[in-house]
PDB file of N, CA and C in Angstrom:
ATOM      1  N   UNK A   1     128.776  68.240 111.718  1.00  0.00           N
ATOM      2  CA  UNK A   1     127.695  68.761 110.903  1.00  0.00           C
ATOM      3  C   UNK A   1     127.207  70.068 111.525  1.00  0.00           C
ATOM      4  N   UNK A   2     126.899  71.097 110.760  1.00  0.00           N
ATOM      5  CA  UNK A   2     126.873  72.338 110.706  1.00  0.00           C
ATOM      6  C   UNK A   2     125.087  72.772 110.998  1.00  0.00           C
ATOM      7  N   UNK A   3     124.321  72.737 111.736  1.00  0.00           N
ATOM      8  CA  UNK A   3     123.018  73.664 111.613  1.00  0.00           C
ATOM      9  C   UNK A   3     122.699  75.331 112.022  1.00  0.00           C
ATOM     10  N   UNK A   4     121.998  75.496 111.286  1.00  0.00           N
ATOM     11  CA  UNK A   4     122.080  77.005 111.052  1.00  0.00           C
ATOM     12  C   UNK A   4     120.512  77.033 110.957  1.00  0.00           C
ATOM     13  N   UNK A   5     120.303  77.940 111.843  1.00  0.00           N
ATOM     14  CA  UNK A   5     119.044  78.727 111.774  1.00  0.00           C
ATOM     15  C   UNK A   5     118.602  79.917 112.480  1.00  0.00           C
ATOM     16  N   UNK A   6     117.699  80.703 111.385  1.00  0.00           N
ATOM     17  CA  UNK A   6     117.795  82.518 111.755  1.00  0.00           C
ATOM     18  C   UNK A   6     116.284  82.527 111.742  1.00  0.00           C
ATOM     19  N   UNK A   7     116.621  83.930 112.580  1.00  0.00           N
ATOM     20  CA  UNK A   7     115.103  84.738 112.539  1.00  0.00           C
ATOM     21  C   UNK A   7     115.155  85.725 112.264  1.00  0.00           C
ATOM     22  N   UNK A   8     114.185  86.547 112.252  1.00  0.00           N
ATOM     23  CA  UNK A   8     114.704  88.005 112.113  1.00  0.00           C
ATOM     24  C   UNK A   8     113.247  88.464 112.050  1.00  0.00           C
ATOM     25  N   UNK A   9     112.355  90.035 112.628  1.00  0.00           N
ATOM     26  CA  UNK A   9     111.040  89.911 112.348  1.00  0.00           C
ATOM     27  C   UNK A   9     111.110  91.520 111.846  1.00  0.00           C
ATOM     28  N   UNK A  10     110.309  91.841 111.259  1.00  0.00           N
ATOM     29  CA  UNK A  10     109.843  92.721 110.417  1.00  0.00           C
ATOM     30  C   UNK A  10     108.483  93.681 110.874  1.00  0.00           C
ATOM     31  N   UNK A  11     108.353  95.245 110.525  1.00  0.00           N
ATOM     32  CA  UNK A  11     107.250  95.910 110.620  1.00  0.00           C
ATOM     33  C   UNK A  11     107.106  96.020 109.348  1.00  0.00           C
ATOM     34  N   UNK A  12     105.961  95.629 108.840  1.00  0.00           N
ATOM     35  CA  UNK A  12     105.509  96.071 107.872  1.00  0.00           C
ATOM     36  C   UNK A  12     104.199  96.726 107.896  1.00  0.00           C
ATOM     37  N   UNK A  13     104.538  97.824 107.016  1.00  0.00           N
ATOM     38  CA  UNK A  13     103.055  99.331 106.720  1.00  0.00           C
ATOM     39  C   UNK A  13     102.518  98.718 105.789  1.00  0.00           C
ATOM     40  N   UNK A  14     101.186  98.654 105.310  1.00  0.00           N
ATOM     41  CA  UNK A  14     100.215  98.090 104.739  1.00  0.00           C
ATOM     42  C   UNK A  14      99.274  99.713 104.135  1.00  0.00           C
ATOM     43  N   UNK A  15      98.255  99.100 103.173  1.00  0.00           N
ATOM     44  CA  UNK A  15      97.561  99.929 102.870  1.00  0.00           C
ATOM     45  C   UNK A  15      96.459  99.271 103.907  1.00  0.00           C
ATOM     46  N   UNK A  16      95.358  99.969 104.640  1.00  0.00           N
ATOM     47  CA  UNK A  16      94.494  99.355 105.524  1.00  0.00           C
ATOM     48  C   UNK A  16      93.393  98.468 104.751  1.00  0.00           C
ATOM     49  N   UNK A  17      93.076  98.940 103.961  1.00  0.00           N
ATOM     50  CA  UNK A  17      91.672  98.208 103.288  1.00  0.00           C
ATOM     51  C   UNK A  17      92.614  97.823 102.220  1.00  0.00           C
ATOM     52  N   UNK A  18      93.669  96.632 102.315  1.00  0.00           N
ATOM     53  CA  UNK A  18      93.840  95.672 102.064  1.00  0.00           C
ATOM     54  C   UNK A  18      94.348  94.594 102.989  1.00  0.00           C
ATOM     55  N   UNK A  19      94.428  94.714 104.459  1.00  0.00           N
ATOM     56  CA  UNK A  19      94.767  94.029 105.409  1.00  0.00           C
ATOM     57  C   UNK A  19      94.267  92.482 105.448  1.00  0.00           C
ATOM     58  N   UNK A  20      93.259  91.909 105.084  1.00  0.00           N
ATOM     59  CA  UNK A  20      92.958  90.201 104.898  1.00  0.00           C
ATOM     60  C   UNK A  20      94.071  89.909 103.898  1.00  0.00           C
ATOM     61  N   UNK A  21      93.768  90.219 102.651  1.00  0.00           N
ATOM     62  CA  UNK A  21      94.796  89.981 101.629  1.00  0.00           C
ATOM     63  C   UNK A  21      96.060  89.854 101.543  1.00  0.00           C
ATOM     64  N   UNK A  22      96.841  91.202 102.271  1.00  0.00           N
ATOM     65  CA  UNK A  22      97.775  91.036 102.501  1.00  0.00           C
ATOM     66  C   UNK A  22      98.174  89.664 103.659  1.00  0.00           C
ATOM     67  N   UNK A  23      97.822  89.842 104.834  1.00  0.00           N
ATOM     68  CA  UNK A  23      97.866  88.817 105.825  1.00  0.00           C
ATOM     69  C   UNK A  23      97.895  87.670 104.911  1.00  0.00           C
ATOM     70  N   UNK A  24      96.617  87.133 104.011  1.00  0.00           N
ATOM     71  CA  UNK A  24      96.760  85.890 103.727  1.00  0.00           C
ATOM     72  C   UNK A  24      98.027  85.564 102.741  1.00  0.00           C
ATOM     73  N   UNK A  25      98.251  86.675 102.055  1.00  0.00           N
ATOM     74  CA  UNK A  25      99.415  86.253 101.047  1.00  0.00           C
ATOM     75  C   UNK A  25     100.821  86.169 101.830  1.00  0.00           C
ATOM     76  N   UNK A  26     101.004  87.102 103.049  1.00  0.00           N
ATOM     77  CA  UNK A  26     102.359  86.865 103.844  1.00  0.00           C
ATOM     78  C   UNK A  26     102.561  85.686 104.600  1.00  0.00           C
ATOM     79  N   UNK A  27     101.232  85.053 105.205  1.00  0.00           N
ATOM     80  CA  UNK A  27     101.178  83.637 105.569  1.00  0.00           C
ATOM     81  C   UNK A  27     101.883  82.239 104.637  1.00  0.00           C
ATOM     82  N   UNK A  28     101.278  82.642 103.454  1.00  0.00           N
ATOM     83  CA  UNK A  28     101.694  81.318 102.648  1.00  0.00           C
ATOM     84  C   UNK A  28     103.518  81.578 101.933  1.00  0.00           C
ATOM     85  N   UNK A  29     103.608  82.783 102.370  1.00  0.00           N
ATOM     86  CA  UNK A  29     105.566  83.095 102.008  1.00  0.00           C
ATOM     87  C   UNK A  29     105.729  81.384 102.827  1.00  0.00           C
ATOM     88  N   UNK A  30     107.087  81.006 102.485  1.00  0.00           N
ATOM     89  CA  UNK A  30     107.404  80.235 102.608  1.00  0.00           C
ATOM     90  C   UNK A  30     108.541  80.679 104.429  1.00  0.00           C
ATOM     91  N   UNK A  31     108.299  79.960 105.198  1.00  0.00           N
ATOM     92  CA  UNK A  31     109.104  80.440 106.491  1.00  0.00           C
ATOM     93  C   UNK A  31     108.223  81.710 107.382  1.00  0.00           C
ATOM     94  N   UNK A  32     107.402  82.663 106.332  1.00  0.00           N
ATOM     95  CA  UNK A  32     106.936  83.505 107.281  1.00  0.00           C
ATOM     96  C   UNK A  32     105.117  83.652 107.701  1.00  0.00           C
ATOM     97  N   UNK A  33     105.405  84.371 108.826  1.00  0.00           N
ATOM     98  CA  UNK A  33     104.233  84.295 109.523  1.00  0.00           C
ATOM     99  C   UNK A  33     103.817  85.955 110.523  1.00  0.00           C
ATOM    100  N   UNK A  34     102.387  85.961 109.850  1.00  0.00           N
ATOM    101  CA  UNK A  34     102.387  87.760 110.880  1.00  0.00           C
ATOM    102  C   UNK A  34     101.767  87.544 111.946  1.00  0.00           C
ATOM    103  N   UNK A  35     102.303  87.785 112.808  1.00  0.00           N
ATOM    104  CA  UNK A  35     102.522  87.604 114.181  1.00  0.00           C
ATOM    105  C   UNK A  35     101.513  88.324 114.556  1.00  0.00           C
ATOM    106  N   UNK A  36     101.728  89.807 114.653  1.00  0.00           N
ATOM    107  CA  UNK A  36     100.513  90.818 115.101  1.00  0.00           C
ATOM    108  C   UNK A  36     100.068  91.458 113.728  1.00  0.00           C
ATOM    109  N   UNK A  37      99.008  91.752 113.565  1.00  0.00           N
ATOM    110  CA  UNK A  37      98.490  92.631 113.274  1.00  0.00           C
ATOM    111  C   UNK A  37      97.229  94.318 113.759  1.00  0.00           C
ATOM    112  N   UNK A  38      97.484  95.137 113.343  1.00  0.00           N
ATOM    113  CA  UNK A  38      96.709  96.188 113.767  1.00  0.00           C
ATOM    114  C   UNK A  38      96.063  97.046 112.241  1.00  0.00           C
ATOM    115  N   UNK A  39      95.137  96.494 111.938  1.00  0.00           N
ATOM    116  CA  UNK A  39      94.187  97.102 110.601  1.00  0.00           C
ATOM    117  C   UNK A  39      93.763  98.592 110.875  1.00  0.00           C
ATOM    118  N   UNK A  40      93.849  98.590 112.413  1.00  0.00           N
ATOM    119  CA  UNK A  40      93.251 100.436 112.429  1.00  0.00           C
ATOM    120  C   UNK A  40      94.635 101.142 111.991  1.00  0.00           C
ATOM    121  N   UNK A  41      95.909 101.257 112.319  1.00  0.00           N
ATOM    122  CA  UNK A  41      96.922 101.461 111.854  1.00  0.00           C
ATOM    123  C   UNK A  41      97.701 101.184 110.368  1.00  0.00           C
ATOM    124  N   UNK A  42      97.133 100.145 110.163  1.00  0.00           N
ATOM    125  CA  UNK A  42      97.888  99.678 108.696  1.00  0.00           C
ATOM    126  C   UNK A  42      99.395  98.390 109.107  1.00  0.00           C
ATOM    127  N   UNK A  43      99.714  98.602 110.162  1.00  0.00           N
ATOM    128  CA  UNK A  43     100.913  98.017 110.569  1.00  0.00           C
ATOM    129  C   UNK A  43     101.008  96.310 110.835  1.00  0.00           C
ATOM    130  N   UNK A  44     102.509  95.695 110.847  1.00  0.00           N
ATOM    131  CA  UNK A  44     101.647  94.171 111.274  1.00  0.00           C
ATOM    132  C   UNK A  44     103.488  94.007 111.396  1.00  0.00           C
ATOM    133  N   UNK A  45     103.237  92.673 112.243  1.00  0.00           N
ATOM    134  CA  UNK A  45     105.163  92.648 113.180  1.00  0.00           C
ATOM    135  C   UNK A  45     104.564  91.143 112.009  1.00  0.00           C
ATOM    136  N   UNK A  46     105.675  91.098 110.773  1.00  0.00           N
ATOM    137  CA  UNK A  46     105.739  89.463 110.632  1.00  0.00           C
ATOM    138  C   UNK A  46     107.101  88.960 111.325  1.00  0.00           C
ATOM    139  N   UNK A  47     107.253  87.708 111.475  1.00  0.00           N
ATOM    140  CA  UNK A  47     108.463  86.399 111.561  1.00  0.00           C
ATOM    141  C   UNK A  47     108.544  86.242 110.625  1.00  0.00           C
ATOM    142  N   UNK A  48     109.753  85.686 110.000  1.00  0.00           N
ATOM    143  CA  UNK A  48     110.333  85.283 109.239  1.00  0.00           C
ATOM    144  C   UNK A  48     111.532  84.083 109.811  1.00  0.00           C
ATOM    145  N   UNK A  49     111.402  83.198 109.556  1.00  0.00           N
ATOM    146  CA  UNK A  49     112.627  81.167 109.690  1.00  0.00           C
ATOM    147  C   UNK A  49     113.066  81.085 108.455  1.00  0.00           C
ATOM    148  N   UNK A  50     114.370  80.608 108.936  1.00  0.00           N
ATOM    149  CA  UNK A  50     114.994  80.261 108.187  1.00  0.00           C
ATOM    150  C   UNK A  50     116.183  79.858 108.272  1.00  0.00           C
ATOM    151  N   UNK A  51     116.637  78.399 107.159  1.00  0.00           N
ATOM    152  CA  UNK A  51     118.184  77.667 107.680  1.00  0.00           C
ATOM    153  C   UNK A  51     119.304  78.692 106.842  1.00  0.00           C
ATOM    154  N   UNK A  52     118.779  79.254 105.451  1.00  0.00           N
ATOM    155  CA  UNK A  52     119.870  80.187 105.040  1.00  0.00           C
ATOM    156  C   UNK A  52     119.551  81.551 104.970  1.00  0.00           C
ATOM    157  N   UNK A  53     120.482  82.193 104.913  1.00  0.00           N
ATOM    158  CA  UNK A  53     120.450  83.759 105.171  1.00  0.00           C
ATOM    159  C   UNK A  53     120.093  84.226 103.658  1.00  0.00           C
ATOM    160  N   UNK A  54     119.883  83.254 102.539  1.00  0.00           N
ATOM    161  CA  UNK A  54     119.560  83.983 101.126  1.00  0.00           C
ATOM    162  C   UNK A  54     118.589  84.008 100.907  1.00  0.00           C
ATOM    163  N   UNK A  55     117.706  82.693 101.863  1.00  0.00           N
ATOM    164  CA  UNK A  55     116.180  82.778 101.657  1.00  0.00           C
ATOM    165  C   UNK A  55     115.699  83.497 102.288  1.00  0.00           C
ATOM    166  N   UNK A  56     115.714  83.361 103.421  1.00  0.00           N
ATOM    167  CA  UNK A  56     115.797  84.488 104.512  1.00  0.00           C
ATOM    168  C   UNK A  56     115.419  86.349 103.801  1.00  0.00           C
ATOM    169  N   UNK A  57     116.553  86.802 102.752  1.00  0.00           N
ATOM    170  CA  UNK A  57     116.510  87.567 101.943  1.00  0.00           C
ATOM    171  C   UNK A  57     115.756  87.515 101.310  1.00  0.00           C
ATOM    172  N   UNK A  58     115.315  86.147 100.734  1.00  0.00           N
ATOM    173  CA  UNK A  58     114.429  86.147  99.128  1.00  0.00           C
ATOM    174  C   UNK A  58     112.575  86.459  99.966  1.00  0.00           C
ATOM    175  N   UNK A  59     112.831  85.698 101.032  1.00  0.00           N
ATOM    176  CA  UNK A  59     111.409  86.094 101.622  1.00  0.00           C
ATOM    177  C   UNK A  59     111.171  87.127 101.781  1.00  0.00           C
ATOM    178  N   UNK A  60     112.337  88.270 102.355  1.00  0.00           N
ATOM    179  CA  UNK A  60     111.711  89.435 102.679  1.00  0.00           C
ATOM    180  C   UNK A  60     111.776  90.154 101.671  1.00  0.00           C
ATOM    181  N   UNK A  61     112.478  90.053 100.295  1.00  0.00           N
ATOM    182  CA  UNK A  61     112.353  90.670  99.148  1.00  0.00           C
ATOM    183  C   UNK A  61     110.682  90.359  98.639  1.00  0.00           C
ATOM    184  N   UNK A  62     110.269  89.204  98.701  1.00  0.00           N
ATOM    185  CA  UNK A  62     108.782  88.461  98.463  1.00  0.00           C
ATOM    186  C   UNK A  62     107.813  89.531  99.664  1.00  0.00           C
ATOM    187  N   UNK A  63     107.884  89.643 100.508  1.00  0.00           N
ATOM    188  CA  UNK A  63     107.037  90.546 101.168  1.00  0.00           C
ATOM    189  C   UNK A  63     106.715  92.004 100.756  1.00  0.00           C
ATOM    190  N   UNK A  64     108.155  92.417 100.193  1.00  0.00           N
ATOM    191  CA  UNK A  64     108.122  93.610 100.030  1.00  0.00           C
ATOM    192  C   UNK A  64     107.530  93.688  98.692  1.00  0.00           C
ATOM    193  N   UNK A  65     107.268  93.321  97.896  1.00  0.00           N
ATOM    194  CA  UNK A  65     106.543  92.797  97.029  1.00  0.00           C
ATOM    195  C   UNK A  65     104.965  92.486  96.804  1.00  0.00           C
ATOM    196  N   UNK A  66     104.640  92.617  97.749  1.00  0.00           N
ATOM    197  CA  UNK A  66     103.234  91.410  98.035  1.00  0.00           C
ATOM    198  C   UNK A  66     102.258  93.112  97.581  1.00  0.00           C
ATOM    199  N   UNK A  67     101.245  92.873  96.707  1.00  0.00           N
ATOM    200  CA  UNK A  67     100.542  94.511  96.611  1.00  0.00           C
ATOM    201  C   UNK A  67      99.629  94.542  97.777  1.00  0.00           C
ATOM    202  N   UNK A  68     100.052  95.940  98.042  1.00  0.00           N
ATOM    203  CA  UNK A  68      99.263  96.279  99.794  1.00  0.00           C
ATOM    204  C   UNK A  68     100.388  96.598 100.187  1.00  0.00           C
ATOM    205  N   UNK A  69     101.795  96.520 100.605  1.00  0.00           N
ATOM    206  CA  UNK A  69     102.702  96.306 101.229  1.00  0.00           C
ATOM    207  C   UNK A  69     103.100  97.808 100.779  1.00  0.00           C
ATOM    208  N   UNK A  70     103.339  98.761 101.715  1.00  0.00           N
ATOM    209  CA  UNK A  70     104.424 100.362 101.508  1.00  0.00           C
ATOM    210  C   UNK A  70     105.504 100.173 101.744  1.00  0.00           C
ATOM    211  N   UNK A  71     105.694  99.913 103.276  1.00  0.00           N
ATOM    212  CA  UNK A  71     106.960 100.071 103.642  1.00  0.00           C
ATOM    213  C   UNK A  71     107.494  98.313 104.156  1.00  0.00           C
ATOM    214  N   UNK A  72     108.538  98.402 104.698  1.00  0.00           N
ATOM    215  CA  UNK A  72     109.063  97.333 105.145  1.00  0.00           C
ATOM    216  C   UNK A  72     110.217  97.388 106.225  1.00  0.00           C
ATOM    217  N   UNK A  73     110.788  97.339 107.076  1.00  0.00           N
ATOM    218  CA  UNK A  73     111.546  97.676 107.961  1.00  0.00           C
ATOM    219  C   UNK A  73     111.938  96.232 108.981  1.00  0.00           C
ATOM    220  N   UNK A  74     113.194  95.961 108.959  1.00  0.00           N
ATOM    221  CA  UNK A  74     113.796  94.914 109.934  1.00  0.00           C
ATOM    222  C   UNK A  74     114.239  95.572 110.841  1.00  0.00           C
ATOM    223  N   UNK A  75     113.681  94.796 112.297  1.00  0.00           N
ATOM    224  CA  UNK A  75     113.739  95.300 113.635  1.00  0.00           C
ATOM    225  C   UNK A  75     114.718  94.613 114.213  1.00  0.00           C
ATOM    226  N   UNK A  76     114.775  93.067 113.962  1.00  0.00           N
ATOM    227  CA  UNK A  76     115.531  92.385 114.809  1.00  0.00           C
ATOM    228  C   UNK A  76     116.328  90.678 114.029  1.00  0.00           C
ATOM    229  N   UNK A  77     116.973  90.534 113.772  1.00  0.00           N
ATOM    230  CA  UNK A  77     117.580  89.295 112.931  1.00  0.00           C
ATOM    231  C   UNK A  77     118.621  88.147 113.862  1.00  0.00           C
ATOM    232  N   UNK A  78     118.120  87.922 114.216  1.00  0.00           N
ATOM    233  CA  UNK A  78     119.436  86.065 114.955  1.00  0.00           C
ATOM    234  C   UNK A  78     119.642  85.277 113.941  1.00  0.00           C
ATOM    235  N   UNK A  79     121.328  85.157 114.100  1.00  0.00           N
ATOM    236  CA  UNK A  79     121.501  84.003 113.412  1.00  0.00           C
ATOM    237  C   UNK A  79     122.307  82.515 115.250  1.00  0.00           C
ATOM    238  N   UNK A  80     121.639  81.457 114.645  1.00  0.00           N
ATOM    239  CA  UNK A  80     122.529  80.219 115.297  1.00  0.00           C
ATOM    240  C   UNK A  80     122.539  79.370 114.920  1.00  0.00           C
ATOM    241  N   UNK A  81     124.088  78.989 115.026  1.00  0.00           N
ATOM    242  CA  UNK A  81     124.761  77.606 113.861  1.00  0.00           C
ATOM    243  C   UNK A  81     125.327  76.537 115.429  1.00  0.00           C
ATOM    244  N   UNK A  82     125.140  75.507 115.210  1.00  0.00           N
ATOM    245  CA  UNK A  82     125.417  74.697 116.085  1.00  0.00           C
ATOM    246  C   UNK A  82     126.057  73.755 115.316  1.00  0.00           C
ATOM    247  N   UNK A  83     127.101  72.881 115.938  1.00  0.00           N
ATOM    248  CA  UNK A  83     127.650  72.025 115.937  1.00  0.00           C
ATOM    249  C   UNK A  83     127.538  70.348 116.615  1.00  0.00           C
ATOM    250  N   UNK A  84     126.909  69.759 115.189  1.00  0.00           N
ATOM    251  CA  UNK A  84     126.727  68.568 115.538  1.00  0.00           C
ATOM    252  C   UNK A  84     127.689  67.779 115.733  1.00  0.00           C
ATOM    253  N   UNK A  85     128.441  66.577 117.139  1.00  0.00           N
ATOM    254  CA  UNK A  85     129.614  66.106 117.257  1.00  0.00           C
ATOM    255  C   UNK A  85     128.717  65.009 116.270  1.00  0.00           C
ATOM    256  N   UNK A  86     129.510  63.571 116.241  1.00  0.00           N
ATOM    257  CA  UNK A  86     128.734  62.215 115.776  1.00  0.00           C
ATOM    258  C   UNK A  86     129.342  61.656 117.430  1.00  0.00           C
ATOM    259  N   UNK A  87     128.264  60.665 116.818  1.00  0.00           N
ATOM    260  CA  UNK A  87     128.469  59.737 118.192  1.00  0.00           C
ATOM    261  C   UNK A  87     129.707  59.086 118.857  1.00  0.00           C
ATOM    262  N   UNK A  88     130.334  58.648 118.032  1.00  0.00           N
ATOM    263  CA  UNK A  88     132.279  58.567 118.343  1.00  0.00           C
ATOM    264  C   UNK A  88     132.997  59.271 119.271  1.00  0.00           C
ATOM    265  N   UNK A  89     132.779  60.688 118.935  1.00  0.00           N
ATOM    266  CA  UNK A  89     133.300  61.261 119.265  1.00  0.00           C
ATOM    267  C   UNK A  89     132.941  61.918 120.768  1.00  0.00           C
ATOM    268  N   UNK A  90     131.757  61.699 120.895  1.00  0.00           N
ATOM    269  CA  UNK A  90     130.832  62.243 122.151  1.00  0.00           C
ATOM    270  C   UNK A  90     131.013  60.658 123.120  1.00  0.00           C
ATOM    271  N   UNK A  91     131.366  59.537 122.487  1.00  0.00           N
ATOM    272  CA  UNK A  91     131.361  58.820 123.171  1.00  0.00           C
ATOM    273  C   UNK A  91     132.555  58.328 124.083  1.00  0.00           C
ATOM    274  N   UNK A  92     134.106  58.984 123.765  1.00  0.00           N
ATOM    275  CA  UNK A  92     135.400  58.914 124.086  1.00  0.00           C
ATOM    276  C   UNK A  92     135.300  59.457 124.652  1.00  0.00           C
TER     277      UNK A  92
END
């Protein structure tokens, strides 16, 4: 059995005097979470989890999306798939 899970985190530019809003709507994305934020700047580092690489996509398409949101930029993305033996086999 096959597990797979990615990260990958994001800068995103904001309009400033919408910074609560935005924050609260990137929170409830499904997998993501803003890590830092800086309201005097406009800027904010979210996370983004995830087991497939399409949601993964669909979230950060959903961010880029969110009104408040200018820019969007991926800094850094991991993927790791591990291999589950079953017990049989770990046990020979």
């Amino acid at each position: 059995m096959h597990n797979s899970w990615q990260v990958c985190s994001l800068i995103v530019q904001i309009k400033k005097e919408q910074t609560p809003a935005v924050i609260t709507e990137l929170n409830q994305l499904p997998g993501c979470e803003v890590a830092i934020s800086s309201p005097e700047t406009g800027k904010l580092i979210v996370v983004i989890e995830s087991e497939h690489s399409g949601t993964l996509i669909e979230t950060m398409n959903s961010v880029r999306n969110v009104d408040g949101v200018l820019a969007v930029s991926l800094v850094y993305h991991q993927q790791d798939e591990q291999c589950e033996e079953n017990n049989e086999t770990q046990s020979s």
